[in-house]
C-alpha atoms as a PDB file:
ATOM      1  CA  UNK A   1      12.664  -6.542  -3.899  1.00  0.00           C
ATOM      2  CA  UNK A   2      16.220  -6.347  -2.030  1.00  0.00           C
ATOM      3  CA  UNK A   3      16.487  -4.337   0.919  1.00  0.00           C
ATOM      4  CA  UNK A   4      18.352  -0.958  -0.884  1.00  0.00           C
ATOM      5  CA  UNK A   5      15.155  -0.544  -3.342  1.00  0.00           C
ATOM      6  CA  UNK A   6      12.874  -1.128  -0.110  1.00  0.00           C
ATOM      7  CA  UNK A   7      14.470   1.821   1.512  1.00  0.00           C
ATOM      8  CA  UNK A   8      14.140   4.305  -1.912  1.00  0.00           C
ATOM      9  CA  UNK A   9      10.700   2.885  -1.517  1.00  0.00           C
ATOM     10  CA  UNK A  10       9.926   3.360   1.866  1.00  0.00           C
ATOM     11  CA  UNK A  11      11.403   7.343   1.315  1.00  0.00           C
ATOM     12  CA  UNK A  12       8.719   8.054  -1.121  1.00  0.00           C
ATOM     13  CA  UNK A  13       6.128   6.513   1.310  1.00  0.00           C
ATOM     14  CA  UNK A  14       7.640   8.501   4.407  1.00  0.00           C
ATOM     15  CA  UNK A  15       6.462  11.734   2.367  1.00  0.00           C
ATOM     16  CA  UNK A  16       2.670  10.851   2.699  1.00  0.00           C
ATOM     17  CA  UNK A  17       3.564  10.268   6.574  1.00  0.00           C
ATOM     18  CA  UNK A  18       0.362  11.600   8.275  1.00  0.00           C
ATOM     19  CA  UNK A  19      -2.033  12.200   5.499  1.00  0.00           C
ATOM     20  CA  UNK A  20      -5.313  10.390   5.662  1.00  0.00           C
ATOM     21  CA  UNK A  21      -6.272   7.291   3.478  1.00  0.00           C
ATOM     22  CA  UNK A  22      -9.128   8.066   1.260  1.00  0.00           C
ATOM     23  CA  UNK A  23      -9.871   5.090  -0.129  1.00  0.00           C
ATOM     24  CA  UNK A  24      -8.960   1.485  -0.279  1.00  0.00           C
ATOM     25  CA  UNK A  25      -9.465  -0.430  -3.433  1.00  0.00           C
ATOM     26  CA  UNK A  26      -8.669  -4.077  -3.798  1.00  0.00           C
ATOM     27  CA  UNK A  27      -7.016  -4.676  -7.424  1.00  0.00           C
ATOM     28  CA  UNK A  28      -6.618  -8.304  -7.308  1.00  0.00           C
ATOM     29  CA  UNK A  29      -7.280 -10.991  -4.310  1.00  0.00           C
ATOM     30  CA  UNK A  30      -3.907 -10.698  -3.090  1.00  0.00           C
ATOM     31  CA  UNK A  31      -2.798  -6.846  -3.793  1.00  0.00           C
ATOM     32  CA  UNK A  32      -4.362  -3.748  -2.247  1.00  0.00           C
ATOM     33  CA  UNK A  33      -4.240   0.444  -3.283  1.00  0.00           C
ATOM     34  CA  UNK A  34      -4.022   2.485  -0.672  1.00  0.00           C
ATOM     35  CA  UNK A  35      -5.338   5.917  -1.845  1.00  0.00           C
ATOM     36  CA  UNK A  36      -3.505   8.868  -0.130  1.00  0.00           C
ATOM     37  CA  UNK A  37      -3.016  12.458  -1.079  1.00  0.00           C
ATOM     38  CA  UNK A  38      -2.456  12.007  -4.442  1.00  0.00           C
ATOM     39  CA  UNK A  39      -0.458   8.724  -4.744  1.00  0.00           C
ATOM     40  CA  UNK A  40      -1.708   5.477  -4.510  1.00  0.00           C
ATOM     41  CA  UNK A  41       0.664   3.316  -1.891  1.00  0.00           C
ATOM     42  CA  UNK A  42       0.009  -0.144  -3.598  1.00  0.00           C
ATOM     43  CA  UNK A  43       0.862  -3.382  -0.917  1.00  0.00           C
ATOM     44  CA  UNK A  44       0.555  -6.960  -2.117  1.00  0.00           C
ATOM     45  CA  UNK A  45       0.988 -10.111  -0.186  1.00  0.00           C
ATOM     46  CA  UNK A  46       1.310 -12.083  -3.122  1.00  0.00           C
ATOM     47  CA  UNK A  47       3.438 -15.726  -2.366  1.00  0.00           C
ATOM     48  CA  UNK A  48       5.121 -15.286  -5.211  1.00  0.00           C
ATOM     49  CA  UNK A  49       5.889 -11.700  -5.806  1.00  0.00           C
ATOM     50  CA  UNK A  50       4.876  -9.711  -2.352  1.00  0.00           C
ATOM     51  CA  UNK A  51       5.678  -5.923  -3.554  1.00  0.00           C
ATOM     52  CA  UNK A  52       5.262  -2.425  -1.899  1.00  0.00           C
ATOM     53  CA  UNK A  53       5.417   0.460  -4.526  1.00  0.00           C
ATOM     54  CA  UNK A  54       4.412   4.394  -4.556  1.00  0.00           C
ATOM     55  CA  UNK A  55       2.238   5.360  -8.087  1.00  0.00           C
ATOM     56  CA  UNK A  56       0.361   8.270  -8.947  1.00  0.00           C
ATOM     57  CA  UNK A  57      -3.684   8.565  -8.059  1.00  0.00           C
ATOM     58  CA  UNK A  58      -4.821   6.556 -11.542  1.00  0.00           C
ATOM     59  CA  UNK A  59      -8.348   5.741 -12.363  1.00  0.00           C
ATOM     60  CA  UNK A  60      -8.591   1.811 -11.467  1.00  0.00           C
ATOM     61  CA  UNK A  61     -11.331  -0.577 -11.840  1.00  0.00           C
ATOM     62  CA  UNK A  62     -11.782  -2.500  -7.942  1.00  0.00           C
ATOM     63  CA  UNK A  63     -12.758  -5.880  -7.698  1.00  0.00           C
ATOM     64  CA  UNK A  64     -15.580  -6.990  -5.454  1.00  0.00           C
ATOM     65  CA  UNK A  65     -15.598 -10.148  -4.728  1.00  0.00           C
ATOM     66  CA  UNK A  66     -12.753 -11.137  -2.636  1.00  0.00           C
ATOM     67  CA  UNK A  67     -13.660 -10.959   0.899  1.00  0.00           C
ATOM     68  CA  UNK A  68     -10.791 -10.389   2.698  1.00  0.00           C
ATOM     69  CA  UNK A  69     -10.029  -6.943   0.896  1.00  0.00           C
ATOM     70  CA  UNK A  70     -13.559  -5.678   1.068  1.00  0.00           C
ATOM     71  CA  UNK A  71     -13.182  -6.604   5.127  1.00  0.00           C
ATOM     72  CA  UNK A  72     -10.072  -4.743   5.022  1.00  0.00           C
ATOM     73  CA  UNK A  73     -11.150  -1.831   2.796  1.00  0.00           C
ATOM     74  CA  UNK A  74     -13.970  -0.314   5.934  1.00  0.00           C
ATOM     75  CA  UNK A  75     -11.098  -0.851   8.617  1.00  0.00           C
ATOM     76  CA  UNK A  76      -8.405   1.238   6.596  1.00  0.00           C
ATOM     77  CA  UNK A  77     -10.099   4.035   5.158  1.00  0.00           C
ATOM     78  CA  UNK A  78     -10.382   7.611   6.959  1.00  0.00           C
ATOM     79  CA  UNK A  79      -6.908   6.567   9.021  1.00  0.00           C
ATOM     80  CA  UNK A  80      -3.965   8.252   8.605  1.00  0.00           C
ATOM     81  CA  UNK A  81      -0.443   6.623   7.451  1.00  0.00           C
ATOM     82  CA  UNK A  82       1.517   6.479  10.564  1.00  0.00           C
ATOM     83  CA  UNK A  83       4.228   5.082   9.709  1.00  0.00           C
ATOM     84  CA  UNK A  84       6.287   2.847   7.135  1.00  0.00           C
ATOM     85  CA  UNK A  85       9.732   1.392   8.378  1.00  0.00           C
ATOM     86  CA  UNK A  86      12.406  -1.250   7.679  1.00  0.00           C
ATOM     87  CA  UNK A  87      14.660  -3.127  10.577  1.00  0.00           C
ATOM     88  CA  UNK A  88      17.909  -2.648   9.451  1.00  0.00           C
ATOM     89  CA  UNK A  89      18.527  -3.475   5.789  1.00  0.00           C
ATOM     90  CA  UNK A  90      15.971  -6.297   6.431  1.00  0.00           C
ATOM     91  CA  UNK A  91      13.818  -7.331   3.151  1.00  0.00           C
ATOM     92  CA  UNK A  92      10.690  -6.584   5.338  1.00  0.00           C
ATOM     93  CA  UNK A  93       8.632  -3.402   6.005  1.00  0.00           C
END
């Protein structure tokens, strides 16, 4: 993702500023769905192809047996979405 998509990204994301995450759901071992209001923020750390993205609230089927996620998952949920920002035109958020 270069850094001019990251920003349009990051926009959409600054919209759900302050609502409450509902739900975490892991999709794969590397890539978790952050439920909130009705969009799903969707993070992934993958090596290969990390990605941030905004989607709306879709049905999805979690996986449950990667441990990091499901350690994850009870620390995220019920907090609110403080904040989502980039340094400059940086390729990181």
């Amino acid at each position: 993702m270069n850094s001019l998509t990251l920003r349009g990204v990051l926009a959409e994301i600054a919209a759900l500023q302050g609502q409450r995450v509902d739900r975490v759901l892991a999709l794969d071992p590397w890539t978790l769905r952050l439920d909130v209001a009705s969009s799903g923020v969707v993070v992934s750390a993958h090596p290969r192809h990390p990605t941030l993205f905004v989607e709306p609230l879709l049905p999805a089927s979690p996986i449950s047996s990667v441990p990091f996620p499901q350690h994850l998952a009870p620390q995220l949920e019920r907090s609110r979405l403080v904040e989502a920002r980039q340094a400059g035109l940086d390729r990181v958020a």
